[in-house]
PDB file of N, CA and C in Angstrom:
ATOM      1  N   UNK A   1      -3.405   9.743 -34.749  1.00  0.00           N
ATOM      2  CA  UNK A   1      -2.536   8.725 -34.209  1.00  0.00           C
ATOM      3  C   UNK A   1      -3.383   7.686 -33.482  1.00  0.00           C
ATOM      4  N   UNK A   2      -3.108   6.453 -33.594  1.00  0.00           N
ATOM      5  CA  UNK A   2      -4.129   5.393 -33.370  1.00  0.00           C
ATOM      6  C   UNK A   2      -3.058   5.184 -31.941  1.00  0.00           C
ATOM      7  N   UNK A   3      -4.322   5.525 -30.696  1.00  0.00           N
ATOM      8  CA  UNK A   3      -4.446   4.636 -29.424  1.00  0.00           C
ATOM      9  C   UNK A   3      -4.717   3.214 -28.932  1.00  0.00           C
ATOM     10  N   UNK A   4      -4.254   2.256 -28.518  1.00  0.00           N
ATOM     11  CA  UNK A   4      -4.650   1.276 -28.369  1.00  0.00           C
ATOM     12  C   UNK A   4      -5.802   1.458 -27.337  1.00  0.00           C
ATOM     13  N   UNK A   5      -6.935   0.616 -27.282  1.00  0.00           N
ATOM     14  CA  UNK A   5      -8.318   0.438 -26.378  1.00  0.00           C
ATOM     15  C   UNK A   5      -7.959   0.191 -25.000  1.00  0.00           C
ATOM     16  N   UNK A   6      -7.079  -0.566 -24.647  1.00  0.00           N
ATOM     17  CA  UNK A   6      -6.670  -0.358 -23.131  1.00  0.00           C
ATOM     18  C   UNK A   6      -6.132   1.187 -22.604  1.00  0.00           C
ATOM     19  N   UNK A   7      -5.119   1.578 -23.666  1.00  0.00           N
ATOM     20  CA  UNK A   7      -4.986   2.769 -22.400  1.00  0.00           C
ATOM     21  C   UNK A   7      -6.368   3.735 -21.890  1.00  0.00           C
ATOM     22  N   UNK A   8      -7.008   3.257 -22.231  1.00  0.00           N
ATOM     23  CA  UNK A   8      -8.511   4.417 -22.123  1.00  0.00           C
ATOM     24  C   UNK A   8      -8.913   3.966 -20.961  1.00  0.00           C
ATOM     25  N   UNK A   9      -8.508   2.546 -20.040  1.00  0.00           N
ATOM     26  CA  UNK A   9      -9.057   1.870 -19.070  1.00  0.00           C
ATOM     27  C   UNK A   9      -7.899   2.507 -18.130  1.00  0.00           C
ATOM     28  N   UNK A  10      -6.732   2.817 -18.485  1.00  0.00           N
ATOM     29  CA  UNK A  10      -5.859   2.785 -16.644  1.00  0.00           C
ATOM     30  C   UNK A  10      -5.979   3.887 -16.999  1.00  0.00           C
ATOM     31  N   UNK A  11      -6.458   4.511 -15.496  1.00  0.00           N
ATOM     32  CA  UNK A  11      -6.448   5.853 -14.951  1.00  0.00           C
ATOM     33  C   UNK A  11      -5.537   6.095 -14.182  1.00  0.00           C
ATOM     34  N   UNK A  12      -5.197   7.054 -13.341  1.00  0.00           N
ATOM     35  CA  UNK A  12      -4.355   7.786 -12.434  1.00  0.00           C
ATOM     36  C   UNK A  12      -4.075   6.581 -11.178  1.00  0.00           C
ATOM     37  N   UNK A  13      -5.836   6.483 -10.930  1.00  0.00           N
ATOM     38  CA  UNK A  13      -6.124   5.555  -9.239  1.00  0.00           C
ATOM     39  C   UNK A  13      -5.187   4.291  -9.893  1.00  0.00           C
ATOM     40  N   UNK A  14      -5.093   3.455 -11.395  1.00  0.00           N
ATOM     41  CA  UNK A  14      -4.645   2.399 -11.166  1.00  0.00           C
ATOM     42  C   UNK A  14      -2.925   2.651 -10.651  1.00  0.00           C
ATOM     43  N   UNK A  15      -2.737   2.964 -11.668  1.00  0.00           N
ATOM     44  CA  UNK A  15      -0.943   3.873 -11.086  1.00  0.00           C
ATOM     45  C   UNK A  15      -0.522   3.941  -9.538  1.00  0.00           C
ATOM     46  N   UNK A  16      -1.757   4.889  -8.870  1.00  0.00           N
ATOM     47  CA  UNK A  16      -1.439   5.081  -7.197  1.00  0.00           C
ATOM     48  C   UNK A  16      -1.718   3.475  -6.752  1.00  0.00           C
ATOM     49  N   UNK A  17      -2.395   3.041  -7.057  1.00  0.00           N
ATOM     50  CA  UNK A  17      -2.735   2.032  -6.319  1.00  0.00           C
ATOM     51  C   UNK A  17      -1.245   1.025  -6.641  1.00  0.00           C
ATOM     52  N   UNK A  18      -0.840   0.656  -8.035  1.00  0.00           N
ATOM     53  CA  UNK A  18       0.264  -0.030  -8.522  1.00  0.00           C
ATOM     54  C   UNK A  18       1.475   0.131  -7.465  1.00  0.00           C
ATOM     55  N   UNK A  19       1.580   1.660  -7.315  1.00  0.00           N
ATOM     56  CA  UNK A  19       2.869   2.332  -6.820  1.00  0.00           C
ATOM     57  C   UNK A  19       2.381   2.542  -5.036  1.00  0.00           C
ATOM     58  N   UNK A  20       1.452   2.370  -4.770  1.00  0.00           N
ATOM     59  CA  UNK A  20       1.277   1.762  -3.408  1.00  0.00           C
ATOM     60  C   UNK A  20       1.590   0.689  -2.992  1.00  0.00           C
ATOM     61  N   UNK A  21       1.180  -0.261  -3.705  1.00  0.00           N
ATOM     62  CA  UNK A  21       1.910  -1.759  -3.625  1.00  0.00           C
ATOM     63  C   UNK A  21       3.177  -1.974  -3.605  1.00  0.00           C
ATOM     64  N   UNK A  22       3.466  -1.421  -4.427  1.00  0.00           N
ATOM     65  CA  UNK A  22       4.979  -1.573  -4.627  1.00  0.00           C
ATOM     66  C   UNK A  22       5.666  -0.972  -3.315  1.00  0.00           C
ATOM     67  N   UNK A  23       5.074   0.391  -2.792  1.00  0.00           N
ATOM     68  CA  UNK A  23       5.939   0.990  -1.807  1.00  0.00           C
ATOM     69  C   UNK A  23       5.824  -0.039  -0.918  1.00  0.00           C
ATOM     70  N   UNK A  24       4.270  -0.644  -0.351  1.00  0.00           N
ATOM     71  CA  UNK A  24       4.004  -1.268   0.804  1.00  0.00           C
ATOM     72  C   UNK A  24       5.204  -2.654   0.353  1.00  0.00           C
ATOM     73  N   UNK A  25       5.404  -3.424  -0.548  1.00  0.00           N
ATOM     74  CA  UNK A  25       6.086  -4.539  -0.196  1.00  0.00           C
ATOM     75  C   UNK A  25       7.804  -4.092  -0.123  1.00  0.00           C
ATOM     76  N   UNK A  26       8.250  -3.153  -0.296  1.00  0.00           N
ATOM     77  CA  UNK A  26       9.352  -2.177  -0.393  1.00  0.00           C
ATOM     78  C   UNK A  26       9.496  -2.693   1.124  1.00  0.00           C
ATOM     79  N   UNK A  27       8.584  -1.351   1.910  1.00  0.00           N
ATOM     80  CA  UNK A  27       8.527  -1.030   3.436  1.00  0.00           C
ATOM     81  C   UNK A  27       8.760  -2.193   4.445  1.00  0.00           C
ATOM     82  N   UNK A  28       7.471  -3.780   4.139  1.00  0.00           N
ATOM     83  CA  UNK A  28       7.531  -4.802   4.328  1.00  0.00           C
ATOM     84  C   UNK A  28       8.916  -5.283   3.906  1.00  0.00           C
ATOM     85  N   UNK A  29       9.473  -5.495   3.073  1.00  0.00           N
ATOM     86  CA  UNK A  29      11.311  -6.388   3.312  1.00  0.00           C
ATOM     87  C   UNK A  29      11.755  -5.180   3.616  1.00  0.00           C
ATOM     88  N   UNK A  30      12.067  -3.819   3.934  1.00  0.00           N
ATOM     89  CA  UNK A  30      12.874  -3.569   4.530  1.00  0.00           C
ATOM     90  C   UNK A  30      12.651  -3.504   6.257  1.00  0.00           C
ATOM     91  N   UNK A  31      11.566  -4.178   6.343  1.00  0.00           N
ATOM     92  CA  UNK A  31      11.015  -4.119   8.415  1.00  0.00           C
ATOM     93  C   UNK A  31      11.531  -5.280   8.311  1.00  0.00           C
ATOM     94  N   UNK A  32      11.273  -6.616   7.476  1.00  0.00           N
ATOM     95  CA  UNK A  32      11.219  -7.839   7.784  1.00  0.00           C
ATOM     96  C   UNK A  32      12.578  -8.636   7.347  1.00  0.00           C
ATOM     97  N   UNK A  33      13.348  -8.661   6.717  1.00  0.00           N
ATOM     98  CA  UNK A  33      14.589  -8.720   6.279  1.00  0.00           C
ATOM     99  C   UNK A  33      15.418  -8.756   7.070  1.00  0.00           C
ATOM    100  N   UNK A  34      16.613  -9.809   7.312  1.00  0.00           N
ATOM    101  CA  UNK A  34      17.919  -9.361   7.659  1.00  0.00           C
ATOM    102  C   UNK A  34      18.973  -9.122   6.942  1.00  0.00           C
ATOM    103  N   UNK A  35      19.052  -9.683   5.623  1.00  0.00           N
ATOM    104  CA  UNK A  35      20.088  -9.602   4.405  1.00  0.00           C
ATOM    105  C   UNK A  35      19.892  -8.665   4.498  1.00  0.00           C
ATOM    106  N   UNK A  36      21.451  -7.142   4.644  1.00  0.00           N
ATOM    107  CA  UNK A  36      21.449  -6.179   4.631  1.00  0.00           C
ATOM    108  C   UNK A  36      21.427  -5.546   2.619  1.00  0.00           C
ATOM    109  N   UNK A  37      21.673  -6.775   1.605  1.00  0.00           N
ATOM    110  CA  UNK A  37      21.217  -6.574   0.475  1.00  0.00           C
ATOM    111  C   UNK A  37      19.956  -6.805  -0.431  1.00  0.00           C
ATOM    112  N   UNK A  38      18.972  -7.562   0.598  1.00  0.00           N
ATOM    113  CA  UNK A  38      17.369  -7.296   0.149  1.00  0.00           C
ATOM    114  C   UNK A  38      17.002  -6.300   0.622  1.00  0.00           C
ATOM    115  N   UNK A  39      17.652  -5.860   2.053  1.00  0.00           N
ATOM    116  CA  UNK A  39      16.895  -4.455   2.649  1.00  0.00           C
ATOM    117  C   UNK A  39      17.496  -3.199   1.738  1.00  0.00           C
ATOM    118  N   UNK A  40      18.673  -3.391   0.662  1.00  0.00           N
ATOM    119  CA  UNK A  40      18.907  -1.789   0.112  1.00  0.00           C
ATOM    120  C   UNK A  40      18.173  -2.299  -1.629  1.00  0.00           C
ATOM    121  N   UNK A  41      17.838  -3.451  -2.001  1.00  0.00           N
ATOM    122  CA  UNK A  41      16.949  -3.963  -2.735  1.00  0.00           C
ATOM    123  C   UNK A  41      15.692  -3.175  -2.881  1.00  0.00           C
ATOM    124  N   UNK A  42      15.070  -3.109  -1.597  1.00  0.00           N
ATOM    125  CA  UNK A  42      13.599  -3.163  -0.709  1.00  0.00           C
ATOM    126  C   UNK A  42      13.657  -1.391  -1.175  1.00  0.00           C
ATOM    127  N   UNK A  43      14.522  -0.824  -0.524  1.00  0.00           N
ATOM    128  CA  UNK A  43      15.040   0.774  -0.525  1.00  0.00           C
ATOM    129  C   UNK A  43      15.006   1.224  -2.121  1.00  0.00           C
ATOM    130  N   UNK A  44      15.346   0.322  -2.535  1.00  0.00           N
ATOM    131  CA  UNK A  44      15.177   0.496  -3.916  1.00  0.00           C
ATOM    132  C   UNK A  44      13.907   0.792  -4.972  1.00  0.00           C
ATOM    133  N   UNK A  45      13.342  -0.468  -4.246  1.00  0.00           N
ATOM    134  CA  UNK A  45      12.145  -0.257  -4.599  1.00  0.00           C
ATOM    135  C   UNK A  45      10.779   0.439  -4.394  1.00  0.00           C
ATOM    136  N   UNK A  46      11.136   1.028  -3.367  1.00  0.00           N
ATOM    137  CA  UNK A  46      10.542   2.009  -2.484  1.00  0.00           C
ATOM    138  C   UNK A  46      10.753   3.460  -3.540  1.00  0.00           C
ATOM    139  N   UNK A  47      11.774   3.917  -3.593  1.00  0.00           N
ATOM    140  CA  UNK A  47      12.537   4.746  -4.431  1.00  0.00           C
ATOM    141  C   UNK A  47      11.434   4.317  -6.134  1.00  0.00           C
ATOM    142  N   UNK A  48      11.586   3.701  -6.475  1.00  0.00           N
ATOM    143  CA  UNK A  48      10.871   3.406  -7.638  1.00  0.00           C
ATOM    144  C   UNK A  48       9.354   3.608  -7.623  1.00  0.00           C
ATOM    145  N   UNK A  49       8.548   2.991  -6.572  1.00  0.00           N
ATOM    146  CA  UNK A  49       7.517   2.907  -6.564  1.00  0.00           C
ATOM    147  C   UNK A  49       6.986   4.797  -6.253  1.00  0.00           C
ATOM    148  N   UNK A  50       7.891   5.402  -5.712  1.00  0.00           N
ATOM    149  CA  UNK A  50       8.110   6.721  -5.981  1.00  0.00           C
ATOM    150  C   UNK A  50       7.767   7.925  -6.990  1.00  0.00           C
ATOM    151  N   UNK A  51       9.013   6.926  -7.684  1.00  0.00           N
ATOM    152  CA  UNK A  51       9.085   7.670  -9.118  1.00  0.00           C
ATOM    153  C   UNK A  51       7.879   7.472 -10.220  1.00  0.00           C
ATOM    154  N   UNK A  52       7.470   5.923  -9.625  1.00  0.00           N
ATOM    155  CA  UNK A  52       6.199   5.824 -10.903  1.00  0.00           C
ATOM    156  C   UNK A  52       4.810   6.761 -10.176  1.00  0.00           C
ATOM    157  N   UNK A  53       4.777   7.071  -9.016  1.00  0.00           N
ATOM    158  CA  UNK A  53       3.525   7.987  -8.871  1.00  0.00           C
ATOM    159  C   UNK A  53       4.227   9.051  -9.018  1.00  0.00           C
ATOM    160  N   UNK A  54       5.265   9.924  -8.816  1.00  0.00           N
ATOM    161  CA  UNK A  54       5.198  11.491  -9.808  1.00  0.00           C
ATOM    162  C   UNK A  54       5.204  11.308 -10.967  1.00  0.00           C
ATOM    163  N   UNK A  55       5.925  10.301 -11.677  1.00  0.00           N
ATOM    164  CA  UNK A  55       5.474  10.394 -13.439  1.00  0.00           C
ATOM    165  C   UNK A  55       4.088   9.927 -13.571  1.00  0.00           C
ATOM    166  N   UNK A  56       3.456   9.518 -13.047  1.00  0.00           N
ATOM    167  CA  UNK A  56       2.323   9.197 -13.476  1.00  0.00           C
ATOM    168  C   UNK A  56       1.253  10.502 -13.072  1.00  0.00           C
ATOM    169  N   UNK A  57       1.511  10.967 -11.744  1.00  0.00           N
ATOM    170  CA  UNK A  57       0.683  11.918 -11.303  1.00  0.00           C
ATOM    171  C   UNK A  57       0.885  13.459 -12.937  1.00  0.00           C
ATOM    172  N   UNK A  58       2.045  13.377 -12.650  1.00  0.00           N
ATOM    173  CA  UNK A  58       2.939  14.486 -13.472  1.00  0.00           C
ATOM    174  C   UNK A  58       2.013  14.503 -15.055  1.00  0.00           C
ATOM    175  N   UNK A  59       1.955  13.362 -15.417  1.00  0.00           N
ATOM    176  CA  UNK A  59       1.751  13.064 -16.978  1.00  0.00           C
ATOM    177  C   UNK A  59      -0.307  13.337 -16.918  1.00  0.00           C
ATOM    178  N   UNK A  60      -1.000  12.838 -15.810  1.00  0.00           N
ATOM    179  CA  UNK A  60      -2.417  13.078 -15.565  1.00  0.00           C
ATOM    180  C   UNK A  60      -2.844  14.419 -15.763  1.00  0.00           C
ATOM    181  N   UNK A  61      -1.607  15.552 -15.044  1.00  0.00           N
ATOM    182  CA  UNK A  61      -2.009  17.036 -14.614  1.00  0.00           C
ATOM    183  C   UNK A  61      -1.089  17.831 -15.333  1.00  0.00           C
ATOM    184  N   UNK A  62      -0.732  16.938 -16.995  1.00  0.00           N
ATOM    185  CA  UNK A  62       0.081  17.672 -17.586  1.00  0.00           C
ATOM    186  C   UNK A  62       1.339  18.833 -17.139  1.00  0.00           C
ATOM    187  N   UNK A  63       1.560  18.452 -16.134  1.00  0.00           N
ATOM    188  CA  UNK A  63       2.547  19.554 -15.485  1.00  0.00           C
ATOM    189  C   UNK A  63       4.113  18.327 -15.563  1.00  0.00           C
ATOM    190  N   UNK A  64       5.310  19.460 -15.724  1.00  0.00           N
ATOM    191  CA  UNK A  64       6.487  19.098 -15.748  1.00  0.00           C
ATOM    192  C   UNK A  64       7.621  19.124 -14.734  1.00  0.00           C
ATOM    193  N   UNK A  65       6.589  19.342 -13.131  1.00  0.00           N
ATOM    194  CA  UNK A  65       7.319  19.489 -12.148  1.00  0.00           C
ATOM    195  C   UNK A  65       7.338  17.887 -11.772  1.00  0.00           C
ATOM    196  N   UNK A  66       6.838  17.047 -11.481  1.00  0.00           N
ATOM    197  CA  UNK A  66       7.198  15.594 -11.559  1.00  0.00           C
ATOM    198  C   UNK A  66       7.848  14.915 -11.488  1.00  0.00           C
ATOM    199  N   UNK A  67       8.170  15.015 -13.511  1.00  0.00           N
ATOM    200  CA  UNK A  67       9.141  14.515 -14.094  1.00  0.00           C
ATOM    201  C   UNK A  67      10.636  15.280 -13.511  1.00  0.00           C
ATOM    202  N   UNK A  68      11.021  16.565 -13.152  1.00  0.00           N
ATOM    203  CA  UNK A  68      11.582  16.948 -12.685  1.00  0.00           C
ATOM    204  C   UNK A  68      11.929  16.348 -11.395  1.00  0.00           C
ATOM    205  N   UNK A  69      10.772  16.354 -10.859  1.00  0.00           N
ATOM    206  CA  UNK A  69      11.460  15.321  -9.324  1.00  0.00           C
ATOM    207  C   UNK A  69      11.521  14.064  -9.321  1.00  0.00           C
ATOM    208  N   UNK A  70      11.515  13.332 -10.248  1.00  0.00           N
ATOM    209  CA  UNK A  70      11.676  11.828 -10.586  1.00  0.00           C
ATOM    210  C   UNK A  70      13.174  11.726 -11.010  1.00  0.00           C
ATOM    211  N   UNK A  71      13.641  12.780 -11.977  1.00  0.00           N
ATOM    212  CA  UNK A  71      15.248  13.167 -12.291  1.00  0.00           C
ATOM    213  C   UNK A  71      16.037  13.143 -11.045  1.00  0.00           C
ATOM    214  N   UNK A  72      15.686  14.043  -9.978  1.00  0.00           N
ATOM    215  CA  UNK A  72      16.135  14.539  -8.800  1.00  0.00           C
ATOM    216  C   UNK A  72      16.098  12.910  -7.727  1.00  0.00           C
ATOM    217  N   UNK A  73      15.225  12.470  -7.997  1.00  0.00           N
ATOM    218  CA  UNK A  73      14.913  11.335  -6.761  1.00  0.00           C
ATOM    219  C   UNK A  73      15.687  10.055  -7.622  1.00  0.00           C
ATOM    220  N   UNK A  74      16.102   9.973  -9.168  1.00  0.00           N
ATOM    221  CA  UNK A  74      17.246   9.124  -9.740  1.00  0.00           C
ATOM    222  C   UNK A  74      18.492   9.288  -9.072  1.00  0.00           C
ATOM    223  N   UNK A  75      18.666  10.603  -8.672  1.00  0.00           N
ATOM    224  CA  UNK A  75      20.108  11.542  -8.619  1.00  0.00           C
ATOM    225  C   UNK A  75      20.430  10.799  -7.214  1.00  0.00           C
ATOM    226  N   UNK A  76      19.451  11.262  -6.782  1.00  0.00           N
ATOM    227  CA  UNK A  76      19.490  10.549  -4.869  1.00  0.00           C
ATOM    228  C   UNK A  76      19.607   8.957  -4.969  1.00  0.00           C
ATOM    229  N   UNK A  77      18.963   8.184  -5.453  1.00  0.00           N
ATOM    230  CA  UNK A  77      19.155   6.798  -5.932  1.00  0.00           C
ATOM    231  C   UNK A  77      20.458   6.326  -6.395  1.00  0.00           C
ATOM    232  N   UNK A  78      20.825   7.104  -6.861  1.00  0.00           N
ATOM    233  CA  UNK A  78      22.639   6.672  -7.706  1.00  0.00           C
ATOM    234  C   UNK A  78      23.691   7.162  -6.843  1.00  0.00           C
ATOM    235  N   UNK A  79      23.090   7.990  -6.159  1.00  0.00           N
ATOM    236  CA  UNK A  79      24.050   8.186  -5.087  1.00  0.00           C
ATOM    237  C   UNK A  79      23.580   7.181  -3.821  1.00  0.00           C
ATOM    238  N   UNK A  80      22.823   7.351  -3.362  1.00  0.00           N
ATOM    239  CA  UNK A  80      22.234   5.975  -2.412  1.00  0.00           C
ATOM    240  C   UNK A  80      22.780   4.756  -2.869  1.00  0.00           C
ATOM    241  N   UNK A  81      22.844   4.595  -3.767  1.00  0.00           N
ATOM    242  CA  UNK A  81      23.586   3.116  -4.298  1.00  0.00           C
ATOM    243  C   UNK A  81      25.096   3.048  -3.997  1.00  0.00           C
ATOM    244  N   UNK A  82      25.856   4.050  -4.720  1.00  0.00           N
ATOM    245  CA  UNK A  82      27.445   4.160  -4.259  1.00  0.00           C
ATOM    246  C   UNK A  82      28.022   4.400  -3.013  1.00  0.00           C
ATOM    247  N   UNK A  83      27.126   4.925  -2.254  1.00  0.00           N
ATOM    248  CA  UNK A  83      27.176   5.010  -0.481  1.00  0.00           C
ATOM    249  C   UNK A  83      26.885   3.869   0.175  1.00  0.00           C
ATOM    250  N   UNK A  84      25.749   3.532  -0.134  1.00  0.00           N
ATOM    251  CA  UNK A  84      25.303   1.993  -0.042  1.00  0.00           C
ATOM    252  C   UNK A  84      26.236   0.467   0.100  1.00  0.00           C
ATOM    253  N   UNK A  85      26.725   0.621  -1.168  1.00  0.00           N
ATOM    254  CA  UNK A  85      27.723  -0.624  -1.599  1.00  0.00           C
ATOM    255  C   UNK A  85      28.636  -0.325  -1.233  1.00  0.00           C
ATOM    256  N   UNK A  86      29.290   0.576  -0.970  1.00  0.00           N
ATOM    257  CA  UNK A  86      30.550   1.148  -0.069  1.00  0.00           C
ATOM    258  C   UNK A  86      30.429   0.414   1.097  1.00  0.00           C
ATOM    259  N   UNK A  87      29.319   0.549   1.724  1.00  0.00           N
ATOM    260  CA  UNK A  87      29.303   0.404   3.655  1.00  0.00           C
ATOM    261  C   UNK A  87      28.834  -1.218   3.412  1.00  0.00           C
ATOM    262  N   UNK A  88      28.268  -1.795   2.568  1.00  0.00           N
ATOM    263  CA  UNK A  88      28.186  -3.523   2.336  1.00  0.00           C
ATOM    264  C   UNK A  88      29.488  -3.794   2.365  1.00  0.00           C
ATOM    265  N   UNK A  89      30.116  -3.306   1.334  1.00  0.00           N
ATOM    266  CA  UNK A  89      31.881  -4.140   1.208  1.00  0.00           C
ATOM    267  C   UNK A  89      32.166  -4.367   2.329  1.00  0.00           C
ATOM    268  N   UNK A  90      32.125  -2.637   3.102  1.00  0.00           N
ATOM    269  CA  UNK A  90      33.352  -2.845   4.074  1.00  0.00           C
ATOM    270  C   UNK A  90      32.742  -3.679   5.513  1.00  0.00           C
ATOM    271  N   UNK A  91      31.330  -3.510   5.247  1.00  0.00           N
ATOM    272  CA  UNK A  91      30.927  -4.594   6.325  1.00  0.00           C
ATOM    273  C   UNK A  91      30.969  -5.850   5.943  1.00  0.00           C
ATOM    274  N   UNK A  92      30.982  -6.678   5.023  1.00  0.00           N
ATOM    275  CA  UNK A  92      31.101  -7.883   5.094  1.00  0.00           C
ATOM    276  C   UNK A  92      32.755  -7.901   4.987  1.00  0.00           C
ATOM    277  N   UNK A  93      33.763  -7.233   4.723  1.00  0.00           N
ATOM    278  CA  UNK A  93      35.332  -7.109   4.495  1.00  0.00           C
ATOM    279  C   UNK A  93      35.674  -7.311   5.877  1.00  0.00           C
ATOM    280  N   UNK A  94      34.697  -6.685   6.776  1.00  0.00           N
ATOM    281  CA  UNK A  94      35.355  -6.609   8.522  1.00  0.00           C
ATOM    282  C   UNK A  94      34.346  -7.878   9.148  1.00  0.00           C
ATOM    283  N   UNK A  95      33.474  -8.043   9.158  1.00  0.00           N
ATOM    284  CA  UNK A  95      32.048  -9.309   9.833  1.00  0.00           C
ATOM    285  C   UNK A  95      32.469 -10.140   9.046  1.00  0.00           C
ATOM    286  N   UNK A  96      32.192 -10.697   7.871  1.00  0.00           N
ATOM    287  CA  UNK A  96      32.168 -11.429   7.490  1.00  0.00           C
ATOM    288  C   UNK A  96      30.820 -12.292   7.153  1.00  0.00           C
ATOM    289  N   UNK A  97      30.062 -10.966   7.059  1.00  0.00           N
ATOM    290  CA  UNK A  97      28.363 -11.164   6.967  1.00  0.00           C
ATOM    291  C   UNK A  97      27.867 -10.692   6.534  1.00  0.00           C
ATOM    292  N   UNK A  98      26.740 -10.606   6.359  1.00  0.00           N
ATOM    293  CA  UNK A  98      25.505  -9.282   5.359  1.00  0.00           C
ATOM    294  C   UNK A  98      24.570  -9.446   6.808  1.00  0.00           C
ATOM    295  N   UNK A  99      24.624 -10.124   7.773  1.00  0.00           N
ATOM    296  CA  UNK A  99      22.658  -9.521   8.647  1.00  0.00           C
ATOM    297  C   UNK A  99      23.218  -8.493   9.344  1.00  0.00           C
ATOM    298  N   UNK A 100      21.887  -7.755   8.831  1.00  0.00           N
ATOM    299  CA  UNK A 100      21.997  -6.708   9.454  1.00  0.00           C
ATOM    300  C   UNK A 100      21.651  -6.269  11.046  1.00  0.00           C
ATOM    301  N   UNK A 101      22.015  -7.218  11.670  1.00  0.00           N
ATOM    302  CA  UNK A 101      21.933  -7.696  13.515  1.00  0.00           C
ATOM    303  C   UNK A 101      23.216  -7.020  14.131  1.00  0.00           C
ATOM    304  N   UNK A 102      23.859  -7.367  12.705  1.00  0.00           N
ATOM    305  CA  UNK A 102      25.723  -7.212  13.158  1.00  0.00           C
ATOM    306  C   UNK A 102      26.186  -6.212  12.887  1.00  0.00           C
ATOM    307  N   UNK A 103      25.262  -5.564  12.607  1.00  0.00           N
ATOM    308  CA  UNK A 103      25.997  -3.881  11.847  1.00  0.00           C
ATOM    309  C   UNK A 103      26.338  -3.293  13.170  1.00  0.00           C
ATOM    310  N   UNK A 104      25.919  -3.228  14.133  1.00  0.00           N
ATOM    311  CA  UNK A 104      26.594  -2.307  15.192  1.00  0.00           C
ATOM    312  C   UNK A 104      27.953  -3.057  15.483  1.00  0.00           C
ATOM    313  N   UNK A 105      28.503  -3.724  15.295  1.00  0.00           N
ATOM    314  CA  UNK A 105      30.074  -4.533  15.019  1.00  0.00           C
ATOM    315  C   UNK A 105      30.926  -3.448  14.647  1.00  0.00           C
ATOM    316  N   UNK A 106      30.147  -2.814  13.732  1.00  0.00           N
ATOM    317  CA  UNK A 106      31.393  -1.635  12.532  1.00  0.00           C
ATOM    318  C   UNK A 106      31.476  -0.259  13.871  1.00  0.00           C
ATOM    319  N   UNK A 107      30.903  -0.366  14.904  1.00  0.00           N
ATOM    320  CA  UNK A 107      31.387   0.926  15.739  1.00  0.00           C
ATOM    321  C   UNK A 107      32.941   0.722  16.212  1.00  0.00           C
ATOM    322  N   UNK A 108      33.676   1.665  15.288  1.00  0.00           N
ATOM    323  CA  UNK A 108      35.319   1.802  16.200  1.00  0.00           C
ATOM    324  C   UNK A 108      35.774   1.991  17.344  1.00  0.00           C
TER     325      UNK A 108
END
């Protein structure tokens, strides 16, 4: 089966390093942000940058525990999302806002 000549160049380190970045600008909009929908954006991507170092780690050390927790950390993600957009509605339904300055507003 014919490999293309680049994959022989990215190793493991490029991956961690990729999925470091990604976490660090994740971490960065969710410190720096007030749109309470770039910060579950940010969360998002955090979550992703995640998933690409266990599949990547996973696929290096031929092992299938990984990919298994990349399934598991989707599961948490799709639920993080529907919990998520729940508490946006009803905060901008009651504020009439997305910054997230105003979220202590929603205490009954």
């Amino acid at each position: 089966m014919y490999k293309p000549d680049i994959i022989q160049y990215i190793s493991l380190n490029h991956y961690l390093i990729l999925g470091a970045a990604l976490f660090a600008i994740g971490l960065i909009g969710v410190m720096v942000r007030k749109n309470i929908i770039i910060v579950f954006m940010c969360i998002e991507l955090m979550l992703n940058a995640v998933n690409l170092i266990l599949a990547a780690t996973s696929t290096f050390y031929s092992d299938s525990g990984g990919q298994v927790m990349v399934f598991f950390t989707m599961a948490v993600a799709a639920a993080e999302v529907s919990v998520g957009l729940a508490i946006i509605v009803m905060m901008y339904k009651n504020i009439h806002s997305l910054n997230i300055d105003l979220f202590n507003r929603l205490k009954g």
